[in-house]
C-alpha atoms as a PDB file:
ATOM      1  CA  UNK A   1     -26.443 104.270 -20.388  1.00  0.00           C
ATOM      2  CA  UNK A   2     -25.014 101.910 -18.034  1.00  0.00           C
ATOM      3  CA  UNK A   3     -21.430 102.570 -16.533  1.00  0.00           C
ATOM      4  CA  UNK A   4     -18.824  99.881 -16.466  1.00  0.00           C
ATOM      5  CA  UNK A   5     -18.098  98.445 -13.462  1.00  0.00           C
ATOM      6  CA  UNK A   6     -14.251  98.615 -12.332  1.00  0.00           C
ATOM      7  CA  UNK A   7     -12.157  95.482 -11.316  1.00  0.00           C
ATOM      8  CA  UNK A   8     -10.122  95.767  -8.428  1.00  0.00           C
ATOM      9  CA  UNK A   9      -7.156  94.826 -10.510  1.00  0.00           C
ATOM     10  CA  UNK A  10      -7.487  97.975 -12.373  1.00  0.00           C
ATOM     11  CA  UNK A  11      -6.029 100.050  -9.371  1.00  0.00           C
ATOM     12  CA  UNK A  12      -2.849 100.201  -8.422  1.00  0.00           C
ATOM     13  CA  UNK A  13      -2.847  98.879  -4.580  1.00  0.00           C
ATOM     14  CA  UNK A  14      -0.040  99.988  -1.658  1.00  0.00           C
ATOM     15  CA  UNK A  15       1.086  97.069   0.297  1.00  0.00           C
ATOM     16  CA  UNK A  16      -1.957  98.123   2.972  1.00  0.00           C
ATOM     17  CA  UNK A  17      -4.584  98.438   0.892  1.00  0.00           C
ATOM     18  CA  UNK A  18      -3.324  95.027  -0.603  1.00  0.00           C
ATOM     19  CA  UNK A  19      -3.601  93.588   2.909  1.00  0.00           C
ATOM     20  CA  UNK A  20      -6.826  94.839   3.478  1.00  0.00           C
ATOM     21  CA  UNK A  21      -8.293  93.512   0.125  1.00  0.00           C
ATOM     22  CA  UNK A  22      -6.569  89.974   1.180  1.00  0.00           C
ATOM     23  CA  UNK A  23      -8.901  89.908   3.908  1.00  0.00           C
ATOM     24  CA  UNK A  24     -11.770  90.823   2.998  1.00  0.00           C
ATOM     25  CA  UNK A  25     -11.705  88.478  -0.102  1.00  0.00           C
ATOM     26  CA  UNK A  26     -10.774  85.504   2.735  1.00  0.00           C
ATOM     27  CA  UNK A  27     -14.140  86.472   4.437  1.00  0.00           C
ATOM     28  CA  UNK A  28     -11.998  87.895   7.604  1.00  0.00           C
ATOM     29  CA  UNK A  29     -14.789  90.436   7.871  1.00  0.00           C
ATOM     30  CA  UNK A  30     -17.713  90.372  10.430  1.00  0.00           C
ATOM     31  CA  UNK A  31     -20.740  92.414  10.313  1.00  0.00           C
ATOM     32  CA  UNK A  32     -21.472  94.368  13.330  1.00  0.00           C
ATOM     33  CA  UNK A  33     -24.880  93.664  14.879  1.00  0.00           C
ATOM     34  CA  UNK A  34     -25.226  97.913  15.698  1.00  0.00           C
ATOM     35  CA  UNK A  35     -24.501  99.315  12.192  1.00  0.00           C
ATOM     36  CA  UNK A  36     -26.431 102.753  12.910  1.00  0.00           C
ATOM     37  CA  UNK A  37     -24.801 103.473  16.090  1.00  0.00           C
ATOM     38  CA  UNK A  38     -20.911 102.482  14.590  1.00  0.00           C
ATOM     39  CA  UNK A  39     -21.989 104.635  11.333  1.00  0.00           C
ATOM     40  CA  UNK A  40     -23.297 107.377  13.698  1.00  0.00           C
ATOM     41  CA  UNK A  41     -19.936 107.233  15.978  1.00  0.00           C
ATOM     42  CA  UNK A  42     -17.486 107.223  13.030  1.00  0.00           C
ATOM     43  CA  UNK A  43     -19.639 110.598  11.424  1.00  0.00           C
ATOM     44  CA  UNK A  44     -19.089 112.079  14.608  1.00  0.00           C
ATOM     45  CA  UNK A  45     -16.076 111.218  14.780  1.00  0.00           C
ATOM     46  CA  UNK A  46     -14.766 112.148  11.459  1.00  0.00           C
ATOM     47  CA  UNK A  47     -16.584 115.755  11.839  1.00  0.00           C
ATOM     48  CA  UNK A  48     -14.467 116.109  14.970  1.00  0.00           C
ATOM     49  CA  UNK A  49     -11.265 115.104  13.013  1.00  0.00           C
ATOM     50  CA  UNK A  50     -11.469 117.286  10.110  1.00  0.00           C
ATOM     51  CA  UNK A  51     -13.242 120.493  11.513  1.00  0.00           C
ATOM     52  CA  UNK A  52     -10.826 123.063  10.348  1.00  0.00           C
ATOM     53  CA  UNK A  53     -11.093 125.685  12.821  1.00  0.00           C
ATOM     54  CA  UNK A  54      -7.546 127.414  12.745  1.00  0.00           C
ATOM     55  CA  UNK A  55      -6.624 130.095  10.028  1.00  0.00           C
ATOM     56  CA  UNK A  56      -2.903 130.773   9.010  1.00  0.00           C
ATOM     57  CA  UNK A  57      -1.571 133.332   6.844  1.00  0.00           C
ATOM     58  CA  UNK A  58       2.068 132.487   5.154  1.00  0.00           C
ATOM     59  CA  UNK A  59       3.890 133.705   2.597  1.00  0.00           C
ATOM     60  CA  UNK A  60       5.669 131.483   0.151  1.00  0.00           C
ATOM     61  CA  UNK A  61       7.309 131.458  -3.488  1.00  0.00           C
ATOM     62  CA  UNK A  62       5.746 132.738  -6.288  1.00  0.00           C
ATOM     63  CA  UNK A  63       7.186 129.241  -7.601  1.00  0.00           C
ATOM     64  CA  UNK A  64       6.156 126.872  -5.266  1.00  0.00           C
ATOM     65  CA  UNK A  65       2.459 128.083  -5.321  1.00  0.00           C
ATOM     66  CA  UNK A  66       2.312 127.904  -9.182  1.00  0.00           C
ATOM     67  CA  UNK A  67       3.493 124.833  -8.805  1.00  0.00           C
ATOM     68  CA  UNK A  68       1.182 123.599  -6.201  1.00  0.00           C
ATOM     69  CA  UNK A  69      -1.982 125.194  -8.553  1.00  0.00           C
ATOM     70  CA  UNK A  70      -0.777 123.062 -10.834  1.00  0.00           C
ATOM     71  CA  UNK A  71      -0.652 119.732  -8.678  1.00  0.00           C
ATOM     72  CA  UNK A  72      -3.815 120.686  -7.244  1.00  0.00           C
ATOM     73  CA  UNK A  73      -5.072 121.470 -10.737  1.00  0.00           C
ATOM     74  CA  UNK A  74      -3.989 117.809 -12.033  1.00  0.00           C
ATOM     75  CA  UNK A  75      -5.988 115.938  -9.384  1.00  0.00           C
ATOM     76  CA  UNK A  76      -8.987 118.398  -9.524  1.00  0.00           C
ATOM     77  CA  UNK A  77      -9.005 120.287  -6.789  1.00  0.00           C
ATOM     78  CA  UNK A  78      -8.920 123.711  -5.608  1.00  0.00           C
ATOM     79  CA  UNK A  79      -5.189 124.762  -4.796  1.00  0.00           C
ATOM     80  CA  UNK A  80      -6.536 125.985  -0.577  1.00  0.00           C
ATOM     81  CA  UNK A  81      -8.050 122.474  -0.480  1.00  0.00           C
ATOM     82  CA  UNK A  82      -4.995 120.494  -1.552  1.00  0.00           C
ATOM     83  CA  UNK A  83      -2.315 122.850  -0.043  1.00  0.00           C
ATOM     84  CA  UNK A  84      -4.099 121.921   3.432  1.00  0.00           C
ATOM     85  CA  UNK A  85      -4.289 118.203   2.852  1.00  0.00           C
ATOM     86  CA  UNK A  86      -0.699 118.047   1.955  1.00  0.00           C
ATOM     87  CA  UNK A  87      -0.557 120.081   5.473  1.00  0.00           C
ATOM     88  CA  UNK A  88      -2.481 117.122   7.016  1.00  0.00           C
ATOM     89  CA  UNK A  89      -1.405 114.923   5.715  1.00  0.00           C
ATOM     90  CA  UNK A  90       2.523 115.900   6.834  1.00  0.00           C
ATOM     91  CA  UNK A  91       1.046 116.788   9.999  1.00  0.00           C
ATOM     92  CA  UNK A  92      -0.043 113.235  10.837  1.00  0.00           C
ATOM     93  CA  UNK A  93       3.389 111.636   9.479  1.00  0.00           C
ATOM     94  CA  UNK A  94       2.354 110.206   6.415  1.00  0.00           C
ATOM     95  CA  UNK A  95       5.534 111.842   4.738  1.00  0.00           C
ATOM     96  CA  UNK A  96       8.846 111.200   5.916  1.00  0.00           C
ATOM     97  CA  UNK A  97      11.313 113.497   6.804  1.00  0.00           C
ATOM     98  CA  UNK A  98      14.460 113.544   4.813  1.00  0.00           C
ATOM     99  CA  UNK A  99      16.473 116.100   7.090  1.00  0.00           C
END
């Protein structure tokens, strides 16, 4: 069975990701001549970044946490998971604050 293999143009693109594909379809893109050691820095890296190493207890609606099972439900994951990305994700000002 062989899968089929995606266009880009079946994705719905933000204006950055957009950008990004722009450029790397104009060849704007330059290998780096120490691969292992970049790969090896940005694992490092990234373990550093998402190590979750704080627990929190909170109380919220009944409502709002059926609500965010659902959501996390819908895009398949488990409602702990999602509840702390949408934390990190606010966190790190990817949502805008309409106070």
């Amino acid at each position: 069975m062989t899968m089929k293999k995606r266009k880009v143009a079946d994705f719905k693109l933000d204006a950055e990701e957009q950008a990004l594909l722009k450029s790397v379809e104009n060849d704007e893109w330059k290998s780096v001549d120490n691969i292992d050691q970049e790969i090896e820095f940005a694992r490092k890296a990234s373990q550093n970044y998402l190590r979750k190493d704080e627990r929190i207890t909170l109380r919220i609606s009944s409502g709002d946490l059926d609500r965010l099972k659902r959501k996390a439900a819908y895009k398949g994951l488990p409602y702990q998971t999602f509840i702390a990305s949408v934390l990190h994700e606010y966190a790190a000002g990817h949502f805008t604050d309409v106070a």
